[in-house]
C-alpha atoms as a PDB file:
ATOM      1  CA  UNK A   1       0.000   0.000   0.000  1.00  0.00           C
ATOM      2  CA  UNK A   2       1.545   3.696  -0.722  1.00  0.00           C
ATOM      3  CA  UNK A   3       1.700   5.931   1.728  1.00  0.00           C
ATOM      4  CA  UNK A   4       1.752   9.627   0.542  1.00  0.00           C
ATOM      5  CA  UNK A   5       3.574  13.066   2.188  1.00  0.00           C
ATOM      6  CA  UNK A   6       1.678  16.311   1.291  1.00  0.00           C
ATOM      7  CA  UNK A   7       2.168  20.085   1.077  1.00  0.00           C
ATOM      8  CA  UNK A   8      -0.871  22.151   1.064  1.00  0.00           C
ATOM      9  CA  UNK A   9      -0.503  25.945   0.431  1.00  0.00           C
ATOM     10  CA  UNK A  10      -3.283  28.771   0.616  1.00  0.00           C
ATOM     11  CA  UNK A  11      -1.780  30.648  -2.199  1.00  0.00           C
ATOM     12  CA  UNK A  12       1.929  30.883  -4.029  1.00  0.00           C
ATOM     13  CA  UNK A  13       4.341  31.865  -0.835  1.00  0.00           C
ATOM     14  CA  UNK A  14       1.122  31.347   1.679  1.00  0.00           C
ATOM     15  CA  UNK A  15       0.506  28.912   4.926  1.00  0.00           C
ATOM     16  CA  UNK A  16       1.656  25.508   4.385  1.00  0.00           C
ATOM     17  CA  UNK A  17       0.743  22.446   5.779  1.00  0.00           C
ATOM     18  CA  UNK A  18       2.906  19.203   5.921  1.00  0.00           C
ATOM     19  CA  UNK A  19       0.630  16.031   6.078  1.00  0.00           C
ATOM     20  CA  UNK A  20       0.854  12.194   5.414  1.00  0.00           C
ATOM     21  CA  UNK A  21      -1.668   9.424   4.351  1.00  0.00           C
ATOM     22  CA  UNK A  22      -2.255   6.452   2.777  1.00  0.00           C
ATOM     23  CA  UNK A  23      -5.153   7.658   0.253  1.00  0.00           C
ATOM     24  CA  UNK A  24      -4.201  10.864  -0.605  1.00  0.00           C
ATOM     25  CA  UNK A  25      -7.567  11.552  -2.631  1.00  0.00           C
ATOM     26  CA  UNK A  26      -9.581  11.324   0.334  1.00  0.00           C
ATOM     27  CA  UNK A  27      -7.494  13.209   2.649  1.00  0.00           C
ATOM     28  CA  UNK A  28      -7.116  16.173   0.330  1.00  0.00           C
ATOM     29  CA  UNK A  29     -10.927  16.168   0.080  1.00  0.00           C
ATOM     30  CA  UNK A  30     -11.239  16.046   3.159  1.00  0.00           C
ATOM     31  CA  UNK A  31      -9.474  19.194   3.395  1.00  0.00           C
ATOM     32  CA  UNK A  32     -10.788  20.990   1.204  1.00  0.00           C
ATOM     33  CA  UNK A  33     -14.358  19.975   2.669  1.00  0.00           C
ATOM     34  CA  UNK A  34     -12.993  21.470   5.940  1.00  0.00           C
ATOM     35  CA  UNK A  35     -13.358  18.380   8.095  1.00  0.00           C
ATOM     36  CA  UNK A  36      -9.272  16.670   8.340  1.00  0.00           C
ATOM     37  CA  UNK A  37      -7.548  20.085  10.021  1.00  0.00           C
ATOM     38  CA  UNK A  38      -8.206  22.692  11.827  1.00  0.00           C
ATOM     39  CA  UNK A  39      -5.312  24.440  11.330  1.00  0.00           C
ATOM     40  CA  UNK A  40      -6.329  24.119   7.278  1.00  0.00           C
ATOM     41  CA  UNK A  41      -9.934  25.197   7.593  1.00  0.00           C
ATOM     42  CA  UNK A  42      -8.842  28.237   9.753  1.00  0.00           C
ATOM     43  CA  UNK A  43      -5.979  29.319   7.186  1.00  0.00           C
ATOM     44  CA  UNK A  44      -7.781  28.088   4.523  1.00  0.00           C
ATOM     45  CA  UNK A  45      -4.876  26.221   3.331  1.00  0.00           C
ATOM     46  CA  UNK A  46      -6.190  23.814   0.332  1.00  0.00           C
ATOM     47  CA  UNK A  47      -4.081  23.994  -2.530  1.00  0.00           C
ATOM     48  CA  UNK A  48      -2.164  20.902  -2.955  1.00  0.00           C
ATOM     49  CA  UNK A  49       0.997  21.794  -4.559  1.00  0.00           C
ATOM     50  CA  UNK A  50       3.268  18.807  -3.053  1.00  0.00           C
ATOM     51  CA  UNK A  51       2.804  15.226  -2.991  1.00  0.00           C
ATOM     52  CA  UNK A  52       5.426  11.884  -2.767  1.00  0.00           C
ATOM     53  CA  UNK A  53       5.006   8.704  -2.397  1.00  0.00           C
ATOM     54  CA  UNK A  54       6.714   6.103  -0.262  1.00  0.00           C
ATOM     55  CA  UNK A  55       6.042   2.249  -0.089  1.00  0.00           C
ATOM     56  CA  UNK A  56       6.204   1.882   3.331  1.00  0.00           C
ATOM     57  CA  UNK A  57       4.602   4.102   6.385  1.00  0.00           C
ATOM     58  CA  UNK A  58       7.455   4.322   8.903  1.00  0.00           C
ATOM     59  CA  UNK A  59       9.536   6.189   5.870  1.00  0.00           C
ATOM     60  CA  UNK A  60       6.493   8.429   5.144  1.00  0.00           C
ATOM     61  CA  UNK A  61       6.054   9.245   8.494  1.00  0.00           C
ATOM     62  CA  UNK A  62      10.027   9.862   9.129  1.00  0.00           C
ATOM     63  CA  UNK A  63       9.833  12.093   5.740  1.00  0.00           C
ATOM     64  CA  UNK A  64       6.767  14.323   7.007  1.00  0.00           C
ATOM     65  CA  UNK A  65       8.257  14.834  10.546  1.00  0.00           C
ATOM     66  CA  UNK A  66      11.539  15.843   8.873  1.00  0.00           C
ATOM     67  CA  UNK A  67       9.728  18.101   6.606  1.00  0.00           C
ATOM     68  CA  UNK A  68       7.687  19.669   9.051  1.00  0.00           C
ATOM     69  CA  UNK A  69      11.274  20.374  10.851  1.00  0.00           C
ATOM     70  CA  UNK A  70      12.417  22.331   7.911  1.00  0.00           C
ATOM     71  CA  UNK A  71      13.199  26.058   7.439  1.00  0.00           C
ATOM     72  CA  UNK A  72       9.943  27.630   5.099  1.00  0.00           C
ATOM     73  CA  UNK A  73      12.767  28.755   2.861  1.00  0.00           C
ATOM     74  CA  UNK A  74      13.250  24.865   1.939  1.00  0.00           C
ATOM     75  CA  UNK A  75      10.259  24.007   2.357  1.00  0.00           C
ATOM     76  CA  UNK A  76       9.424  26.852  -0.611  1.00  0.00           C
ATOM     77  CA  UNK A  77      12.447  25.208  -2.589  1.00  0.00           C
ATOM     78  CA  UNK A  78      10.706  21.743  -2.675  1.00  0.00           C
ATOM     79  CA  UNK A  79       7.602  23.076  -3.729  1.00  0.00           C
ATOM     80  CA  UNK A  80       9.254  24.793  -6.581  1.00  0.00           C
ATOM     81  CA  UNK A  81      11.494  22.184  -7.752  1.00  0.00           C
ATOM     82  CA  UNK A  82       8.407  20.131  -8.934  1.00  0.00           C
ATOM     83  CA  UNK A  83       6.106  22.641  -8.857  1.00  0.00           C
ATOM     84  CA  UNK A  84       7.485  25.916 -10.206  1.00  0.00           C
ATOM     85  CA  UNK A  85       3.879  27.008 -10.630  1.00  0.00           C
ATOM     86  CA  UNK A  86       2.164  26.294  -7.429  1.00  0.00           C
ATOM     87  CA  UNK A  87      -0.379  24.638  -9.469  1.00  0.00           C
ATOM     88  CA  UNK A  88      -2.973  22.733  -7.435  1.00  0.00           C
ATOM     89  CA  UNK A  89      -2.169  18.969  -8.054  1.00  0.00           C
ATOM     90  CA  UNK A  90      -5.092  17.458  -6.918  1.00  0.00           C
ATOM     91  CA  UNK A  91      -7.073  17.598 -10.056  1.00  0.00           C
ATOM     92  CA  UNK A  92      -4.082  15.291 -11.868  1.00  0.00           C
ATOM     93  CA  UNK A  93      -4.733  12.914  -8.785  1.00  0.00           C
ATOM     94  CA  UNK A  94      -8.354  12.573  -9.840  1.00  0.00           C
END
């Protein structure tokens, strides 16, 4: 089963938010339903502009805290290395 690390953005350079699941689909909609966060719904952070996948959960998980650890400046960096646009990737998920 894939496991999947996320970066959700409220706009280009906005909030961020550093997740991790196993079905990525219904996590993001989730999200964007305002139900899985909080911290999402309040910042309305729903763009997903970020996503990897990993095979097995302990690596995902080890990947999201590390993320989550990061300086925003990296953070930014990753987004932009695979995602130069901030386009929102959940409609190629779909």
């Amino acid at each position: 089963m894939p496991y999947y690390v996320y970066i959700l953005a409220s706009r280009k350079n906005g909030t961020l938010y550093t997740g991790v699941t196993n079905n990525v689909v219904r996590r993001i909609h989730e999200h964007l339903t305002g139900v899985a966060s909080e911290f999402t719904r309040r910042y309305g952070v729903n763009i997903l502009v970020y996503v990897e996948t990993h095979d097995e959960v302990e690596i995902a998980i080890a990947r999201e805290k590390r993320i989550k650890r990061w300086r925003r400046v990296w953070k930014i960096e990753l987004i932009e290395e695979n995602n130069p646009d901030w386009r929102d990737l959940f409609d190629d998920l779909m």
